[in-house]
Protein backbone atom coordinates (compact mmCIF):
# COMPACT_ATOMS: atom_id res chain seq x y z
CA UNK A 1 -52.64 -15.23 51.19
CA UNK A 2 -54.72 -13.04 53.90
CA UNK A 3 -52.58 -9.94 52.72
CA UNK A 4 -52.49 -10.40 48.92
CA UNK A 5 -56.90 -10.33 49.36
CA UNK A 6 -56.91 -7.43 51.67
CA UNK A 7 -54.95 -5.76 48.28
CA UNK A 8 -58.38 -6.50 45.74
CA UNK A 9 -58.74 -3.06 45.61
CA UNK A 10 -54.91 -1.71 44.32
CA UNK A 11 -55.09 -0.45 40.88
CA UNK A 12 -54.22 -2.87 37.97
CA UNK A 13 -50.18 -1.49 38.22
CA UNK A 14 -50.04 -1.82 42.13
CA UNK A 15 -50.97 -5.50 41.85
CA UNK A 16 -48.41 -6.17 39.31
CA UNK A 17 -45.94 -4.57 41.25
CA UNK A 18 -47.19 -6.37 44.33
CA UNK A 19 -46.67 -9.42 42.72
CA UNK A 20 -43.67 -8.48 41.19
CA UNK A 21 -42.29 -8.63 44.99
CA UNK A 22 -41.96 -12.57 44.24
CA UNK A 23 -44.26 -13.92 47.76
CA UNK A 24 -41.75 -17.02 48.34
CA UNK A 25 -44.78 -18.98 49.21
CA UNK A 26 -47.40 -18.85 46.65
CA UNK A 27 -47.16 -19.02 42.57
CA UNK A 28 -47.32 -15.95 40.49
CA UNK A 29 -50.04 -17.69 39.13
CA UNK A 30 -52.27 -18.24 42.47
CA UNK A 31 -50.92 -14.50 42.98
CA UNK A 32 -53.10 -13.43 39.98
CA UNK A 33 -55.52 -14.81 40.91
CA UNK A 34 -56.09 -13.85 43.89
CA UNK A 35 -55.85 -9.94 43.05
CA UNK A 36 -57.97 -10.59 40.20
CA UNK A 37 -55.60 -9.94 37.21
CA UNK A 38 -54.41 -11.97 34.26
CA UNK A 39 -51.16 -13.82 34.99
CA UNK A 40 -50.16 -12.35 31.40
CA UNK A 41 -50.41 -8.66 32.47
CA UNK A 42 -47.71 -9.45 35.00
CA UNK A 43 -45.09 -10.54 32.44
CA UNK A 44 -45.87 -7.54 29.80
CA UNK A 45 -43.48 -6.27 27.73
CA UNK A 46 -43.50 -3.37 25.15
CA UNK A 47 -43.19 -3.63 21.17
CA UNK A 48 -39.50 -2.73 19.93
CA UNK A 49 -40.62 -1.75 16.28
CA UNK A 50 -42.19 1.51 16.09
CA UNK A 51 -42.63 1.47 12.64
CA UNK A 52 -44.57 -2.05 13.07
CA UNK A 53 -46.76 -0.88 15.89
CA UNK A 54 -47.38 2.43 13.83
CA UNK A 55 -49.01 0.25 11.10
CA UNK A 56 -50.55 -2.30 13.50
CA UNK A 57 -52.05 0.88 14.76
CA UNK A 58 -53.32 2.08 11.34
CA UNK A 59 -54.64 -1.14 10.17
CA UNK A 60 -56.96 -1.85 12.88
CA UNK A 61 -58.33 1.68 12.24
CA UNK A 62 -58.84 0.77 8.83
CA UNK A 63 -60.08 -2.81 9.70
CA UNK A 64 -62.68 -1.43 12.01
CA UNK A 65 -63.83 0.94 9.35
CA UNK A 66 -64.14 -1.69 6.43
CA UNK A 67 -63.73 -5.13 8.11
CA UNK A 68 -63.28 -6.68 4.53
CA UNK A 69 -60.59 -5.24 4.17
CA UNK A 70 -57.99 -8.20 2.91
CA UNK A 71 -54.13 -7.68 2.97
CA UNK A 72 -54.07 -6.50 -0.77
CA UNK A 73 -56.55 -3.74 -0.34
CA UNK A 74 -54.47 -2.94 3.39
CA UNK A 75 -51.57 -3.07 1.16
CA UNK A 76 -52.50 -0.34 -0.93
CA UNK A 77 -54.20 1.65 1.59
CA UNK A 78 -51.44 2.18 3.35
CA UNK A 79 -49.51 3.23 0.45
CA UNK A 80 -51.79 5.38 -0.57
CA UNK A 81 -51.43 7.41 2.97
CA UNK A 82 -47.42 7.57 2.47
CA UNK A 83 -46.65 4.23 4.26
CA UNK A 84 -43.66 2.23 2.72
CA UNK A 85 -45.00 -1.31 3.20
CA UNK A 86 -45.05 -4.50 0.92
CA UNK A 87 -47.84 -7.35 1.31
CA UNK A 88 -45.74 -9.63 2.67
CA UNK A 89 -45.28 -7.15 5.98
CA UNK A 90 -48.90 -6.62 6.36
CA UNK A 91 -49.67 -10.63 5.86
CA UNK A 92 -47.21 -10.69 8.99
CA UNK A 93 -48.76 -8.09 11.22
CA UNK A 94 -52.50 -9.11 10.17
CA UNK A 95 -51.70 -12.62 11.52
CA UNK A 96 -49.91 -11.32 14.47
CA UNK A 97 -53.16 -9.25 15.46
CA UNK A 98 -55.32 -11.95 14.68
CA UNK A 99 -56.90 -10.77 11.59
CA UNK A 100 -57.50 -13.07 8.78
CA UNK A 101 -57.03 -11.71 5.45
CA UNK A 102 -59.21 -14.66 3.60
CA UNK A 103 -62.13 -13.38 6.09
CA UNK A 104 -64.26 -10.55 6.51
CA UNK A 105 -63.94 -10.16 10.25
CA UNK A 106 -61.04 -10.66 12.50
CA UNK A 107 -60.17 -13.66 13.98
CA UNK A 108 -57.75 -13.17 16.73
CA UNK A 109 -57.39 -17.06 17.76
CA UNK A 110 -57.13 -19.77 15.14
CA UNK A 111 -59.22 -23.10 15.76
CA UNK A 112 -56.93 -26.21 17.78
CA UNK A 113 -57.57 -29.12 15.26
CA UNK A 114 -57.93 -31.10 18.68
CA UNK A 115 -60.76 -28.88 19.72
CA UNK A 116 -64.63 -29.39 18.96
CA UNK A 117 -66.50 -27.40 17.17
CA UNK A 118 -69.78 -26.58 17.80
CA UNK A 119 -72.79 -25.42 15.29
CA UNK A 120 -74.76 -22.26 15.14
CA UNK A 121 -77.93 -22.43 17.21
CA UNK A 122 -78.92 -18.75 16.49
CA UNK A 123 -80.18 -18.82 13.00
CA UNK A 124 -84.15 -17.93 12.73
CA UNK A 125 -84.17 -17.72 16.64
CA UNK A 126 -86.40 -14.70 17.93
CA UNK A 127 -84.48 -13.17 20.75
CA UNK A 128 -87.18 -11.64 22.97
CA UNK A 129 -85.46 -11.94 26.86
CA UNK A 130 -82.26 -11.45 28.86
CA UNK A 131 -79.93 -14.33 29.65
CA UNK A 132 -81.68 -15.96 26.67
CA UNK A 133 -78.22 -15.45 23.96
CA UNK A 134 -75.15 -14.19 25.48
CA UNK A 135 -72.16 -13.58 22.75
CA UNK A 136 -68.30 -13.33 23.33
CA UNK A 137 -65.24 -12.45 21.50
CA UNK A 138 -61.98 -11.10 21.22
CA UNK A 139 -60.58 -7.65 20.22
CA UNK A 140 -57.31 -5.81 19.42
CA UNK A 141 -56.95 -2.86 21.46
CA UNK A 142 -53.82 -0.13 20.97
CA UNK A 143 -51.21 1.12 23.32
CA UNK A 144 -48.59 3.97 22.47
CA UNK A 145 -45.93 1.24 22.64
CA UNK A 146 -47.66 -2.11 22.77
CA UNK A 147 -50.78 -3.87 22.53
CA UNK A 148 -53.79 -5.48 24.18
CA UNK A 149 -56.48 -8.13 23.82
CA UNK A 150 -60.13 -7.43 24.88
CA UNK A 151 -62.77 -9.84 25.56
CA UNK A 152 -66.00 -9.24 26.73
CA UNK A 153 -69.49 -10.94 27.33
CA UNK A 154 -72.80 -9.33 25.90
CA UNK A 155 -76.11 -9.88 26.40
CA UNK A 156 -77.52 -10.03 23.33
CA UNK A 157 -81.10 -8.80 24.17
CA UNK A 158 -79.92 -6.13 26.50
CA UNK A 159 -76.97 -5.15 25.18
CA UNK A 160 -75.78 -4.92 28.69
CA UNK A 161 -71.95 -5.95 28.65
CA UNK A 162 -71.65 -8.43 31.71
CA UNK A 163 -68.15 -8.63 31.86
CA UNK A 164 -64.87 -7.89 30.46
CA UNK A 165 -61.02 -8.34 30.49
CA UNK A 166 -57.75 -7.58 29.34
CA UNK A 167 -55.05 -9.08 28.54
CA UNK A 168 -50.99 -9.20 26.57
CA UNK A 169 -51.49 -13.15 25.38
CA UNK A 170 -54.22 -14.80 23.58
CA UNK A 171 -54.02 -17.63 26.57
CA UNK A 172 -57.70 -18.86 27.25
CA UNK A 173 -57.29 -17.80 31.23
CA UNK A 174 -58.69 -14.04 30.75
CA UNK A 175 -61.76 -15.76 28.62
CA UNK A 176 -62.41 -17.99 31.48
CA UNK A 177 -61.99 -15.03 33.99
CA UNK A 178 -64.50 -12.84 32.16
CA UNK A 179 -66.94 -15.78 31.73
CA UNK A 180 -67.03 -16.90 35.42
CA UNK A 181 -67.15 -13.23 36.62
CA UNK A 182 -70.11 -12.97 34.06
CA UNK A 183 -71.93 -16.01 35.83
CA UNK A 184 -72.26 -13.88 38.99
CA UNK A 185 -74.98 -12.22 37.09
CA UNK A 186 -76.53 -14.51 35.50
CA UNK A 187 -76.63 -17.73 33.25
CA UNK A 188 -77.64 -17.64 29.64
CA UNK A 189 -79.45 -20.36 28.17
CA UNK A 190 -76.81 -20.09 24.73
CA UNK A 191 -73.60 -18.41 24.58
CA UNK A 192 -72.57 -17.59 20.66
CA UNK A 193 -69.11 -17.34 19.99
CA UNK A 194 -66.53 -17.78 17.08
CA UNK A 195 -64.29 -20.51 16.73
CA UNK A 196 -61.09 -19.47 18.32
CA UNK A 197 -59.04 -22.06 20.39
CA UNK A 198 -59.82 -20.12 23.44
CA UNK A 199 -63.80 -20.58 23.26
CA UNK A 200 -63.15 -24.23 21.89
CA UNK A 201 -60.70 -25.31 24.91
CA UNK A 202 -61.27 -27.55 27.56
CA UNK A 203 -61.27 -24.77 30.10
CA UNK A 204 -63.91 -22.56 28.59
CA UNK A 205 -66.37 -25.44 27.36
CA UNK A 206 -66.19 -27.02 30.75
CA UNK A 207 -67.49 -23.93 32.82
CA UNK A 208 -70.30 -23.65 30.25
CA UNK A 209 -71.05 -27.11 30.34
CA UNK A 210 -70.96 -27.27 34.36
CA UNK A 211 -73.61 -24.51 34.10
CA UNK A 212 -75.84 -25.82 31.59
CA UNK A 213 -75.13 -23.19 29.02
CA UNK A 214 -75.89 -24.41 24.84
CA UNK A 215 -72.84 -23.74 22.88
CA UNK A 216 -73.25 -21.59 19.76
CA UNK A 217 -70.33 -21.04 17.40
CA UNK A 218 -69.81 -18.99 14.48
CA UNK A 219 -69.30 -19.91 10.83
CA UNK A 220 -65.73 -19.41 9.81
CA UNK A 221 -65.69 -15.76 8.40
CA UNK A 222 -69.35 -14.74 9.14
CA UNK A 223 -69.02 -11.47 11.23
CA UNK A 224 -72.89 -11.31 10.71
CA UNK A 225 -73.06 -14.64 13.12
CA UNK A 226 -71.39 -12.23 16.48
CA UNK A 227 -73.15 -8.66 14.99
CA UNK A 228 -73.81 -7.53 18.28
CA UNK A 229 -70.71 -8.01 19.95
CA UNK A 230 -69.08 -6.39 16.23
CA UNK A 231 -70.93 -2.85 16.69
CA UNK A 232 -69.55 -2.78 20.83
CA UNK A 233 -66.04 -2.98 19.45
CA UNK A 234 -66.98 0.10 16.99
CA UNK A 235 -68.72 1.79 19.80
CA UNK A 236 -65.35 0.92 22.24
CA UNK A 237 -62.97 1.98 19.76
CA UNK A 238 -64.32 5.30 17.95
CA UNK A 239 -65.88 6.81 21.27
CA UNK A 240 -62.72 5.46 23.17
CA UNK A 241 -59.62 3.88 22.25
CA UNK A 242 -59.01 5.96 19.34
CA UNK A 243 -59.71 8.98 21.16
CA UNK A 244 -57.39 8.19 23.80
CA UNK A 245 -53.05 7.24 24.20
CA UNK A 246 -52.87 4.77 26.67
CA UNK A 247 -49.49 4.73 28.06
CA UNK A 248 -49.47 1.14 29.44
CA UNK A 249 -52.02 -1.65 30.49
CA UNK A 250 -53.38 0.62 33.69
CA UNK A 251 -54.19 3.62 31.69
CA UNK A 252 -56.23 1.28 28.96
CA UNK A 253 -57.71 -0.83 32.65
CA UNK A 254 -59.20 2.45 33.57
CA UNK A 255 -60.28 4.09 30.59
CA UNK A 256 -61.97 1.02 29.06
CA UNK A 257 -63.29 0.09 33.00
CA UNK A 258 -64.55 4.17 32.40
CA UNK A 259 -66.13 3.79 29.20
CA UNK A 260 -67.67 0.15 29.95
CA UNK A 261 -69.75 1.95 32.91
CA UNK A 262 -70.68 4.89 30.33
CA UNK A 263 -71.76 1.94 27.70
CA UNK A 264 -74.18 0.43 30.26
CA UNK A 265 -75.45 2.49 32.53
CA UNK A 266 -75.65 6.31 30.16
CA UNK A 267 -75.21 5.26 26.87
CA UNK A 268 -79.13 4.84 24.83
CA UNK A 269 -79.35 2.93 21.97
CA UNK A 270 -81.20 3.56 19.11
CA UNK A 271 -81.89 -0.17 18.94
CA UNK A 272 -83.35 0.30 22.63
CA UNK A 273 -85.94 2.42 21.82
CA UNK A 274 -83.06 5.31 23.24
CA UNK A 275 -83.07 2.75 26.85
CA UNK A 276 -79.68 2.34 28.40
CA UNK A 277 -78.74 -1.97 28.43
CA UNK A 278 -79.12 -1.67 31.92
CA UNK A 279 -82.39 -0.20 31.93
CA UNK A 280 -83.38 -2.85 29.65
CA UNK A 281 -81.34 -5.48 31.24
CA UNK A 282 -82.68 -4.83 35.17
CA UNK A 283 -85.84 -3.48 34.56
């Protein structure tokens, strides 16, 4: 255990490989944990299909640009560019990304039916402070031969992005991960979120709960509810992702770590009154 934590500070791909050394004494799991990394990235595997990945590629471009977007219209946008694709192929790789055709914003984990739900505490509320709303979600993020999921927390007054995290699975443990490392900041009094079975399970409502954090949760299908946390993935993706080929999940770590420091810390916002979210958010 004492050598895995003098590692913390390996790269992303020199953990994995670490790890990958099978320590005959402690679980993968406790392994990831201790270097900081979701147990998911270990187990990664690239996409076989090119030709899916290609169009997974192409319809979260198009997603992003006009998020309702259903699979007909993908359908025939795709044709339209040359791409020999029927409906019942994009149906398949919408769901597999997470986006819902029937709704106008992506929802990359579907509700547990054991799971409570929780209503929508931000409607009419003036949001005038930090660590008053704090909003979460889950994104799709592109590698030259595979894929990633990106969560993040945002604070919804500063737009200060308090944490963030990658991951191959939709498996709630990089939520958690990103929410506790968020805590070391601060504590909101709400966090908003939509109604995916990682924000809804036991793991994620219980570390809010234990910190005395209101739940907020999206209507089904109302990108409007999340806005904030919306506009950072069109921020990530145009000024990043898109402009980038990650090779693997170390090469999106670092750019996305890269860009995440340029988002807070150099980045103004119009909405900011041109302030950076951590001038805002510390000052």
């Amino acid at each position: 255990m004492t050598g895995l934590k003098k590692n913390l500070d390996l790269s992303c791909k020199d953990k994995v490989s670490l790890i990958e050394k099978r320590n005959p004494v402690i679980s993968i799991t406790r392994q990831a944990d201790l270097l900081g990394i979701a147990r998911s990235t270990i187990y990664y595997k690239p996409i076989v299909d090119t030709y899916d990945l290609r169009l997974m590629h192409l319809i979260d471009e198009k997603y992003t640009q006009a998020p309702f977007y259903g699979s007909r219209r993908m359908t025939a946008s795709l044709s339209r560019d040359g791409f020999k694709v029927n409906r019942k192929r994009v149906q398949r790789l919408m769901r597999l990304m997470g986006i819902e055709a029937i709704y106008p914003k992506p929802n990359l984990s579907r509700p547990h039916p054991g799971n409570k739900i929780y209503p929508y505490l931000l409607r009419g509320l003036h949001i005038n402070h930090k660590n008053q709303v704090w909003g979460t979600d889950i994104t799709y993020i592109r590698l030259n031969k595979g894929w990633l999921y990106l969560v993040a927390i945002m604070d919804w007054f500063s737009r200060y992005v308090l944490s963030w995290e990658l991951s191959t699975t939709l498996e709630v443990d990089f939520c958690v991960n990103a929410l506790e490392r968020a805590f070391t900041i601060g504590v909101p009094e709400i966090l908003n979120s939509d109604q995916g079975s990682q924000f809804t399970s036991l793991a994620f409502v219980n570390t809010l709960e234990k910190n005395h954090v209101q739940i907020s949760m999206d209507g089904r299908g109302r990108a409007i509810d999340n806005i904030f946390t919306e506009r950072l993935w069109r921020s990530v993706k145009y000024e990043e992702v898109y402009i980038k080929d990650y090779g693997n999940v170390s090469d999106a770590r670092q750019g996305i770590g890269s860009y995440m420091i340029f988002y807070n810390h150099e980045r103004p916002h119009q909405a900011l009154n041109y302030k950076t979210p951590e001038e805002l958010h510390f000052n």
